[in-house]
Protein backbone atom coordinates (compact mmCIF):
# COMPACT_ATOMS: atom_id res chain seq x y z
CA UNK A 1 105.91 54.12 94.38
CA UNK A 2 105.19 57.10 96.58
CA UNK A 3 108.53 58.64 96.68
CA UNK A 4 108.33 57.86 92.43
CA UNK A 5 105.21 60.29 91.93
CA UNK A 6 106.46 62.61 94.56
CA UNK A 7 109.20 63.19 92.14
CA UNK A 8 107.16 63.72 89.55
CA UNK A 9 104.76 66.27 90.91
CA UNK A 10 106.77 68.55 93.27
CA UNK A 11 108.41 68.72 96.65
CA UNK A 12 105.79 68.48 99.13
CA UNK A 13 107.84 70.82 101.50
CA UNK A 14 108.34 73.50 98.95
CA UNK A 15 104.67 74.09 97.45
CA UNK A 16 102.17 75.28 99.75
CA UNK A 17 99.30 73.51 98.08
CA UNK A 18 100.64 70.12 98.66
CA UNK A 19 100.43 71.48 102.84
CA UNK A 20 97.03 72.31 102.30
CA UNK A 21 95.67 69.80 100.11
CA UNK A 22 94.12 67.98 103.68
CA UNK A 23 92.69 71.85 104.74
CA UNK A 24 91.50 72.77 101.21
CA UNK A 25 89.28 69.38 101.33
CA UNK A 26 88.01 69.27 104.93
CA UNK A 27 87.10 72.92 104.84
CA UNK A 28 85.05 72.26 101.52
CA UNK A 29 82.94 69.43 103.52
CA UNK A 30 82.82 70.84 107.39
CA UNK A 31 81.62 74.19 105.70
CA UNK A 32 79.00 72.51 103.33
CA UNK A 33 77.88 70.28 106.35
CA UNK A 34 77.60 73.19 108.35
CA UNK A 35 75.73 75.71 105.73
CA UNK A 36 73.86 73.30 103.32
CA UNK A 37 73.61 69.56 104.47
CA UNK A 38 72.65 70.38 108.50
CA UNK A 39 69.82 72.80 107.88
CA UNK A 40 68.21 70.42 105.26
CA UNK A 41 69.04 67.27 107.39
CA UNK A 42 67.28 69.39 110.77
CA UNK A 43 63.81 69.73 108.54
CA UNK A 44 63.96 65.81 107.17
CA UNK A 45 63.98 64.26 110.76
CA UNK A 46 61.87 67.28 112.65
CA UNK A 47 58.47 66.00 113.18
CA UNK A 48 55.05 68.09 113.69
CA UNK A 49 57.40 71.11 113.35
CA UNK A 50 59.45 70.70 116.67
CA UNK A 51 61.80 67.70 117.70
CA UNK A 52 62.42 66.50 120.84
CA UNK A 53 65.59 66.50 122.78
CA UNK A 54 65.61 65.56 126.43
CA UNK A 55 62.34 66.37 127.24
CA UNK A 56 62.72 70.40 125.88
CA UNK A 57 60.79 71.05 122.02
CA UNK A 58 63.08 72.81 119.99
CA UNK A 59 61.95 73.89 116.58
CA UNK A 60 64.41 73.66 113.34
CA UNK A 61 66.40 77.26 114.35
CA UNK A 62 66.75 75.62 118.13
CA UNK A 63 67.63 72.08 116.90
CA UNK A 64 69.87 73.33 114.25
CA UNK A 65 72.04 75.55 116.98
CA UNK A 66 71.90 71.81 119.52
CA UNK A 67 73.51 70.12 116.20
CA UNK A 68 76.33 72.36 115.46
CA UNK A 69 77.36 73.33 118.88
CA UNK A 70 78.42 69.91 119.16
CA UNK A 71 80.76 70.02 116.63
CA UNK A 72 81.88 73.05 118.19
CA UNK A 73 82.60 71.26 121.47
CA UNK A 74 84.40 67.91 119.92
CA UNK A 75 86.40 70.16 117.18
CA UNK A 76 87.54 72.26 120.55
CA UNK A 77 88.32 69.66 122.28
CA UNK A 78 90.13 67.02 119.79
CA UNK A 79 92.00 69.47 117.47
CA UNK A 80 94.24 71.09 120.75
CA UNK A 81 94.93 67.12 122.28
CA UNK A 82 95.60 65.61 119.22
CA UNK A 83 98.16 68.56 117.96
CA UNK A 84 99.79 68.04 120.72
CA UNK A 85 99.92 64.25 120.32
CA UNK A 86 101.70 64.74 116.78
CA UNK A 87 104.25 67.64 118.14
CA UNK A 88 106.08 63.82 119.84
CA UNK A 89 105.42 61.96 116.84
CA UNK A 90 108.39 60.60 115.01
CA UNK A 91 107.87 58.63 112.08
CA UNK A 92 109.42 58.30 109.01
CA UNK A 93 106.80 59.78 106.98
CA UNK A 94 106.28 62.95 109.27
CA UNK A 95 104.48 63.41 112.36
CA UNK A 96 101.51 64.87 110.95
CA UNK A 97 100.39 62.82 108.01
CA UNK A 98 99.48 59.71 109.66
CA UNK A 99 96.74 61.57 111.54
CA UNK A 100 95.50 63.40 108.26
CA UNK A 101 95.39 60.37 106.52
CA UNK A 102 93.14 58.47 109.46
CA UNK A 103 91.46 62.23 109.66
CA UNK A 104 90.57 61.83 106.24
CA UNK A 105 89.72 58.47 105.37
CA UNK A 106 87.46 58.34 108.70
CA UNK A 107 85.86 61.41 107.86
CA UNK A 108 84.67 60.09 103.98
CA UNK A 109 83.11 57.03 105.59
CA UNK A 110 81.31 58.50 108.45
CA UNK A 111 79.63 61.49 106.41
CA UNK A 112 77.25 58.19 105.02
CA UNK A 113 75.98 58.40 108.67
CA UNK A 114 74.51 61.92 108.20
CA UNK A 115 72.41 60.45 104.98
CA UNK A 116 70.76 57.24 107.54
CA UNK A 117 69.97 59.06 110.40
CA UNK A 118 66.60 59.13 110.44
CA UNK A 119 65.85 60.83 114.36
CA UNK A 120 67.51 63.64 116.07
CA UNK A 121 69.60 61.61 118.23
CA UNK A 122 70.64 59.76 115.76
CA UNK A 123 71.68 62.66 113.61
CA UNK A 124 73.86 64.16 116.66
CA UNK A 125 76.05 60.98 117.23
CA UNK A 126 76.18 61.12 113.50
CA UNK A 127 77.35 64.60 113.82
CA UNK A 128 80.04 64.18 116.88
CA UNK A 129 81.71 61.03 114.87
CA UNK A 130 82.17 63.50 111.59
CA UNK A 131 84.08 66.28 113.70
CA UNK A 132 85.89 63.48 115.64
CA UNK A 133 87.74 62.66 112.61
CA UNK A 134 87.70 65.51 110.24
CA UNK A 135 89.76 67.47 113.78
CA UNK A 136 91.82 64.68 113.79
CA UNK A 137 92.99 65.15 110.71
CA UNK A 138 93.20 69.30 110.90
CA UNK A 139 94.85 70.11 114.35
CA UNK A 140 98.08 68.44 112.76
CA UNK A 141 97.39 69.94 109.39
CA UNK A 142 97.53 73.63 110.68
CA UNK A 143 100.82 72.69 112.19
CA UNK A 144 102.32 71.71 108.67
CA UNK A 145 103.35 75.45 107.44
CA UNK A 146 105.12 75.77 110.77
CA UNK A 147 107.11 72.44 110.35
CA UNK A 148 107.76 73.06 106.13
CA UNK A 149 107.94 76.53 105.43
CA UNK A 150 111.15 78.47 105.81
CA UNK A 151 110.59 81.30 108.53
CA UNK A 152 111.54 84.00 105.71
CA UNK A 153 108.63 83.37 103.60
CA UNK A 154 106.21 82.08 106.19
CA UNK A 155 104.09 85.10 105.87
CA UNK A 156 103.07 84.71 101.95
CA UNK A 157 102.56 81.36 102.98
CA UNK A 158 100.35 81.57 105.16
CA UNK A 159 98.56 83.76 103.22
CA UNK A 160 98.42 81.36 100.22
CA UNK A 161 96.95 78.57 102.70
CA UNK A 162 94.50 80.47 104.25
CA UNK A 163 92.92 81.51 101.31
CA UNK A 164 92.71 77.70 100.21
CA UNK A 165 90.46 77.24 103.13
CA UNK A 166 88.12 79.46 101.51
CA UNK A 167 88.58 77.64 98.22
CA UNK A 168 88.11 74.70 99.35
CA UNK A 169 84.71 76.04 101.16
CA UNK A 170 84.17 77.34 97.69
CA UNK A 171 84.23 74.08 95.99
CA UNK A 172 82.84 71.78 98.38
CA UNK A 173 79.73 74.27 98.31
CA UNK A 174 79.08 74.29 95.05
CA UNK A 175 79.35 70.82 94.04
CA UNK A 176 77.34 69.83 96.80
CA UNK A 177 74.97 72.23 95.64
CA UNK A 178 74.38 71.13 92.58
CA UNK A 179 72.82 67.74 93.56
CA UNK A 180 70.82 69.66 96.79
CA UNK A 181 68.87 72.08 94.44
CA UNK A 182 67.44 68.93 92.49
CA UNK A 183 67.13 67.42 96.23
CA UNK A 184 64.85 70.81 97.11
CA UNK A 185 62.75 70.72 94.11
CA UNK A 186 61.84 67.36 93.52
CA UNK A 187 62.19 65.32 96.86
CA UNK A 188 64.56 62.75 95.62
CA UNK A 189 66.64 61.36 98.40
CA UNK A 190 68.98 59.87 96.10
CA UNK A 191 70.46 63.52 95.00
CA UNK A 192 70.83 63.93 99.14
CA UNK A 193 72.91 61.05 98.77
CA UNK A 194 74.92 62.43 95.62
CA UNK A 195 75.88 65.19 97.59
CA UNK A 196 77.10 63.27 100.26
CA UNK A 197 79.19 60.67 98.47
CA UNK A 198 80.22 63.98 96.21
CA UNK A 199 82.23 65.74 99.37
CA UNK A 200 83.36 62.17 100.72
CA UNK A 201 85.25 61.89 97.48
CA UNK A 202 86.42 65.39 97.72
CA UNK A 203 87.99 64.51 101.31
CA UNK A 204 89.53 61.32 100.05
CA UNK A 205 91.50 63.15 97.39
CA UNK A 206 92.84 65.65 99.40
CA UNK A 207 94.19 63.21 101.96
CA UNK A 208 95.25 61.01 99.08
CA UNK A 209 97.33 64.41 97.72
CA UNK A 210 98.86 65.11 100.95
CA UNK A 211 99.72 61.22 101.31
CA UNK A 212 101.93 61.36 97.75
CA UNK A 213 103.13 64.59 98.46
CA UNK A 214 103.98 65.29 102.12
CA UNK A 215 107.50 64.78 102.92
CA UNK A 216 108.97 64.67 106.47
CA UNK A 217 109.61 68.60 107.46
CA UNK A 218 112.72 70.55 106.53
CA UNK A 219 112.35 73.59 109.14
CA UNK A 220 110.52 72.15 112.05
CA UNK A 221 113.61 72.64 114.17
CA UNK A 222 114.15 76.14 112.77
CA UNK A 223 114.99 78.62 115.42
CA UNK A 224 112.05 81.65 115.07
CA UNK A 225 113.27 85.37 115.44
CA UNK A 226 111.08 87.70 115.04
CA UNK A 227 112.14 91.47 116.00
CA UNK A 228 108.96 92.72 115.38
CA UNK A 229 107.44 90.86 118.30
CA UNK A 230 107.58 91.83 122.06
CA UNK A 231 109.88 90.10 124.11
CA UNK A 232 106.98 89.92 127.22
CA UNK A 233 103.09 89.40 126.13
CA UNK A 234 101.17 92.02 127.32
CA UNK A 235 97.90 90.64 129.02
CA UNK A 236 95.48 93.11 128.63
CA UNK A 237 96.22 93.48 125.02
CA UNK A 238 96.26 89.74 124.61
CA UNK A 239 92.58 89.68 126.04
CA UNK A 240 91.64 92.87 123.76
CA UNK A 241 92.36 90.54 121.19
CA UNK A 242 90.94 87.46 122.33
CA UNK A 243 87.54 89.27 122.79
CA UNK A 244 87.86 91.02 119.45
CA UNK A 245 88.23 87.39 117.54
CA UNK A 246 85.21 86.47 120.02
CA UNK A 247 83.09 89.01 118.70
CA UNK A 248 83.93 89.29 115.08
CA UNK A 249 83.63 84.99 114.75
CA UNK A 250 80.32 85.20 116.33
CA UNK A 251 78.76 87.95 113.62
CA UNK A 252 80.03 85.14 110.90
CA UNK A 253 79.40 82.02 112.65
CA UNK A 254 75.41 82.76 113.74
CA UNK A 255 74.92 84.62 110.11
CA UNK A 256 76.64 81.16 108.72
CA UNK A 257 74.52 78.96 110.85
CA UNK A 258 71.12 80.38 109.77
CA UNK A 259 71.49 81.52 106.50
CA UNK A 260 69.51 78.67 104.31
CA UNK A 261 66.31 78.95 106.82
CA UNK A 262 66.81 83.07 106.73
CA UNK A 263 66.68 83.41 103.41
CA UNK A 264 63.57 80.59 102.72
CA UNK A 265 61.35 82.30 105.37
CA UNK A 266 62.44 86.12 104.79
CA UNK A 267 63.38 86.28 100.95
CA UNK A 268 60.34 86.30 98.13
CA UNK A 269 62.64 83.65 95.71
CA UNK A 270 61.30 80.71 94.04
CA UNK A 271 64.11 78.89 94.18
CA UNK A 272 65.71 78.52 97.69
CA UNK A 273 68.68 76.39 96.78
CA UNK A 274 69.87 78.60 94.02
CA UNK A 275 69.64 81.79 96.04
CA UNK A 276 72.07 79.86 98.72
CA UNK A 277 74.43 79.32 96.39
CA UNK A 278 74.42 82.84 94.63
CA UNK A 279 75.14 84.10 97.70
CA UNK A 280 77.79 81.17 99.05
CA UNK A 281 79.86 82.67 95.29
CA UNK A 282 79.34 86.12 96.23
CA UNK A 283 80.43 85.51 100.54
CA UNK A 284 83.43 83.60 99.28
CA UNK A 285 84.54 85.72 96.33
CA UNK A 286 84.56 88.48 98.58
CA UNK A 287 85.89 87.10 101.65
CA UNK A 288 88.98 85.86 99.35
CA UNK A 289 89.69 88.62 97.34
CA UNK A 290 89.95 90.54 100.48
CA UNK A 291 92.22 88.04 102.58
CA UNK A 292 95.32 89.18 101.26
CA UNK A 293 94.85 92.59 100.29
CA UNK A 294 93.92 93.39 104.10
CA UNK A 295 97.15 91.84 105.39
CA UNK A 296 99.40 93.86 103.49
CA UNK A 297 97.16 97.19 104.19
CA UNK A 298 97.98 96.71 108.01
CA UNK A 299 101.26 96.07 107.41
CA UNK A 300 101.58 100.09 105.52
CA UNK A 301 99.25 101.80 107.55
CA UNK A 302 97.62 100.11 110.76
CA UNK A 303 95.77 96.93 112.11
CA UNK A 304 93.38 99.49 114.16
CA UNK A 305 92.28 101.19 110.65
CA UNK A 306 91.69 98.09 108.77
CA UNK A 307 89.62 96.94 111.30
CA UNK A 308 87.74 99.37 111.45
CA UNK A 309 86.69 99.97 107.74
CA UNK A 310 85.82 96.42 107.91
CA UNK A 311 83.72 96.55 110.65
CA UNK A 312 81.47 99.70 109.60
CA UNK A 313 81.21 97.56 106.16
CA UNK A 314 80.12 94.69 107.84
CA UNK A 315 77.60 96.37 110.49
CA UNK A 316 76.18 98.78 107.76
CA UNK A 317 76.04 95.57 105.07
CA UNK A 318 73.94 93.84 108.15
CA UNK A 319 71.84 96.45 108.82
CA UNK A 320 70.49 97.32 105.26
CA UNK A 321 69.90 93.63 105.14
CA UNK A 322 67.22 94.26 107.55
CA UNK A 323 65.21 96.58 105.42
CA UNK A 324 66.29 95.16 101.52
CA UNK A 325 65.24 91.68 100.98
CA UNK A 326 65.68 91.52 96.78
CA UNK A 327 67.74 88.94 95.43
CA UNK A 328 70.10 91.53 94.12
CA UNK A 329 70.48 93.94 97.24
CA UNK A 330 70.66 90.75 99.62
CA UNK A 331 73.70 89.50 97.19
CA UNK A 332 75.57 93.11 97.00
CA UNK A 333 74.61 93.18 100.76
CA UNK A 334 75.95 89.82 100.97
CA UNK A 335 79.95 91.13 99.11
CA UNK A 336 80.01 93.72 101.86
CA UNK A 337 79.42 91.31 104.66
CA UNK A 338 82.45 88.73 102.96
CA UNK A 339 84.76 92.02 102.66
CA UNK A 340 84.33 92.74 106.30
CA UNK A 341 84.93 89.22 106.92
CA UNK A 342 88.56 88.58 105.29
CA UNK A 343 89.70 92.32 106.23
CA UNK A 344 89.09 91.57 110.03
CA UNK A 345 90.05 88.09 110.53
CA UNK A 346 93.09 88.35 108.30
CA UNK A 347 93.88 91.50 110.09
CA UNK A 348 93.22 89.75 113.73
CA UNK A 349 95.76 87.24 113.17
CA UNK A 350 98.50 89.81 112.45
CA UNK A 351 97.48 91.78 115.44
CA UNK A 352 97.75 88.76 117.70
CA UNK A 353 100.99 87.97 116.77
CA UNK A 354 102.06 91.75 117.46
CA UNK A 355 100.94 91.21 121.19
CA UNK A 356 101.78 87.47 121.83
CA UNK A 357 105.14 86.71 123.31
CA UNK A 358 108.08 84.11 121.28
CA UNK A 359 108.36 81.98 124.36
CA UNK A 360 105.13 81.45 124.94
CA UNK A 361 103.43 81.90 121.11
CA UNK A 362 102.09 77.88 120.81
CA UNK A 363 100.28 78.96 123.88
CA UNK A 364 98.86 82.25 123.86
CA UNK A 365 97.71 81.49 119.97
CA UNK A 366 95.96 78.39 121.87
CA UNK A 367 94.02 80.86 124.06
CA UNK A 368 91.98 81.92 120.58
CA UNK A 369 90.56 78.37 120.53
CA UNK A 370 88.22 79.72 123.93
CA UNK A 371 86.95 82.45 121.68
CA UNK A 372 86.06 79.71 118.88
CA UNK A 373 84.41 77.42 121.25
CA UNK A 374 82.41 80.41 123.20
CA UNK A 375 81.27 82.54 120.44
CA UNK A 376 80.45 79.25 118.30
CA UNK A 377 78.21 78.07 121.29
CA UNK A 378 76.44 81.25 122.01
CA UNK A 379 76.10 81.62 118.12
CA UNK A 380 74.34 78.30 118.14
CA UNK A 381 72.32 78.33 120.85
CA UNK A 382 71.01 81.66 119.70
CA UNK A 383 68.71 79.34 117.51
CA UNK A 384 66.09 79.11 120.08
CA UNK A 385 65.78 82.89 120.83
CA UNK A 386 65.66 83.20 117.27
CA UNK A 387 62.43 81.20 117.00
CA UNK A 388 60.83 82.10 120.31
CA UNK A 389 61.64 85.65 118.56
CA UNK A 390 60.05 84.48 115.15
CA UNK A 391 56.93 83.61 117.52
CA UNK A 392 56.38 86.54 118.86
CA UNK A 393 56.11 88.63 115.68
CA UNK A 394 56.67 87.88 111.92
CA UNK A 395 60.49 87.05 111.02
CA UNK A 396 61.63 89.21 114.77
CA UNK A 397 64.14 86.64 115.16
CA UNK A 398 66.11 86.99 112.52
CA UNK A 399 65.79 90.35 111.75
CA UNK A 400 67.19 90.65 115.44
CA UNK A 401 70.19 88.47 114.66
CA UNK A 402 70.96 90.79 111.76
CA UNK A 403 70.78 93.68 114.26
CA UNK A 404 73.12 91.77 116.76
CA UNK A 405 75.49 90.34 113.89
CA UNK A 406 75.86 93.71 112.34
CA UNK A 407 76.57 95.45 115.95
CA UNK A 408 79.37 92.95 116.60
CA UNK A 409 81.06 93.73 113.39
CA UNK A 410 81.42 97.59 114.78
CA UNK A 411 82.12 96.60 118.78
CA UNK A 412 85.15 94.18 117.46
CA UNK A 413 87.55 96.87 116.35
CA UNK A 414 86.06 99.29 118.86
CA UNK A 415 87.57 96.87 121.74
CA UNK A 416 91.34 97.61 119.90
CA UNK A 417 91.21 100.84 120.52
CA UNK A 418 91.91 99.99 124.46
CA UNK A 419 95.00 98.94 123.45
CA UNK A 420 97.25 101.83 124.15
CA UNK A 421 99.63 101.77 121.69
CA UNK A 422 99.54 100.53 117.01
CA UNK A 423 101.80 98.04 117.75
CA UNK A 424 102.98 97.43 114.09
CA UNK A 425 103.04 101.32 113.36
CA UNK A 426 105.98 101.85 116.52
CA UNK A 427 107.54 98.78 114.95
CA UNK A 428 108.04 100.54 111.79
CA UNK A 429 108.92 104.06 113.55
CA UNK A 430 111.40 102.56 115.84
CA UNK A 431 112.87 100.79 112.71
């Protein structure tokens, strides 16, 4: 039956959406959990304002950053060991798709949990059994483009299944939050719940797409040259890049993390949910109209100017932010701060495989997942200076992480220009 509709709808190995089916789902549900479902979830089980968590009072900005840095730490830690699990997997249906489809299916089911929980604690166990399976399910779905895709066209590729990522974010949002605006305005629980069983459906029918469509790979024993890339890794340029990632997924990650409570305690709108979504369209219009476009810019001219631009867009976008808090400004602002976004971390990833060495690429690339797990922490815990911040003096806190998010956006490309040489420009010269 499977190999009957497989027919019928395409070679899995040829179309790039049938690889990212699993990524284009999961990203729509982590992202929504992250953005939408935590920060509403924090305020339902907080108590007299604060909530208490081995003895320490955290309020919801504190308790919010304890919540997601544990995802941080199980998606760090299960994505890396069970990728390399599936690299000796041989089955007849591919070594990647029977953790997807566990990935998936355990991920629907568990995201019920988040609904019950009813304490803090209860909520974070809830939380580390999510990211347990959803990384299950996408270490050995990022591998898929390298086993399926034929080295000549692996670039557009990529590109294609990157940007479903932020499609998928897309979606998953905005279904979701169509069910949490009635759950804001009138209390219902059971819209909560709508939203929930709303992104465990998405999930199921992405892993159900990659589960008719995935074939075992065609290239995974495909021999990669790659003249553009240096024979030896050069270390300082490898950490250049390593901190720039740092940096420039920090400025997104802690903006991410706080943006719902930001915009209810700083913004003069009536309607909080609505606002969150205007400006989840306008962050992920922008961020994936400028994906692409960035890639190929770097390619003509240089990874060092690219960067840059989007970095001054990014830190000047932040800053105004600061001062303008009308609906419109915040969601012009808001296009400025997704442009900056695509442009650098599209342009990052090039730049890392300019300085990365072939022998050792599986491993160096590996190296970005520190950045990931630091910046994501720091980004987190930055909830409770945020409110001890807020304390002090009206809204402090997150005007400060505006401040801090904006001057990250400028430092990242700054840190490239310690690499001596524009690797991809001496490329084309030498050519």
């Amino acid at each position: 039956m499977r190999k009957i509709i497989t027919k019928i709808i395409s070679d899995g190995t040829d179309n790039v959406f049938n690889l990212g089916s699993y990524i284009f789902g999961i990203y729509g549900v982590v992202i929504c959990l992250v953005v939408v479902i935590a920060p509403y979830k924090i305020l339902e089980v907080i108590t007299n304002g604060t909530v208490s968590f081995l003895g320490i009072n955290l309020e919801k900005n504190g308790a919010l950053g304890l919540l997601l840095t544990t995802g941080v730490i199980i998606a760090a830690i299960t994505q890396p060991t069970v990728g390399s699990i599936s690299d000796r997997l041989n089955l007849k249906i591919g070594k990647r798709l029977p953790f997807i489809i566990i990935g998936g299916i355990g991920t629907s089911l568990s995201l019920y949990t988040v609904y019950f929980a009813n304490n803090f604690y209860f909520l974070i166990g809830s939380w580390a059994l999510i990211q347990f399976f959803a990384n299950l399910g996408e270490g050995p779905a990022n591998a898929l483009l390298k086993d399926h895709v034929n080295k000549k066209t692996f670039g557009s590729a990529s590109g294609k299944f990157n940007f479903l990522r932020v499609a998928g974010a897309l979606v998953g949002l905005l279904g979701s939050l169509q069910f949490m605006n009635i759950y804001d305005s009138t209390g219902n629980k059971l819209y909560f719940f709508f939203a929930i069983t709303f992104l465990s459906i998405l999930t199921l029918l992405s892993t159900l797409w990659s589960f008719i469509t995935l074939n075992p790979p065609k290239y995974s024993n495909e021999k990669i040259e790659d003249k553009n890339i240096r024979k030896k890794a050069n270390k300082k340029d490898l950490i250049i890049v390593l901190i720039t990632f740092s940096i420039t997924l920090f400025s997104f990650t802690s903006l991410q993390s706080y943006a719902l409570f930001l915009i209810n305690d700083v913004l003069d709108v009536e309607n909080v949910s609505l606002m969150m979504t205007g400006v989840i369209i306008v962050l992920g219009l922008s961020v994936g109209i400028s994906i692409i476009p960035a890639g190929k810019l770097s390619d003509k001219y240089s990874r060092k100017s690219v960067l840059l631009y989007g970095g001054l867009t990014g830190c000047i976008s932040c800053y105004l932010l600061i001062i303008f808090h009308s609906p419109l400004m915040v969601l012009l602002l808001c296009s400025g701060i997704g442009i900056a976004v695509g442009s650098m971390f599209s342009t990052i990833w090039a730049l890392t495989n300019d300085v990365i060495s072939k022998e050792n690429a599986g491993n160096q690339i590996g190296l970005l997942a520190i950045g990931f797990l630091v910046s994501g922490i720091v980004a987190r815990i930055a909830g409770i200076l945020i409110d001890f911040l807020n304390n002090t003096s009206e809204n402090l806190g997150y005007f400060s992480l505006l401040a801090f998010a904006g001057s990250c956006f400028i430092l990242a490309p700054l840190a490239t220009s310690l690499i001596k040489e524009n690797i991809n420009e001496s490329i084309s010269n030498k050519s």
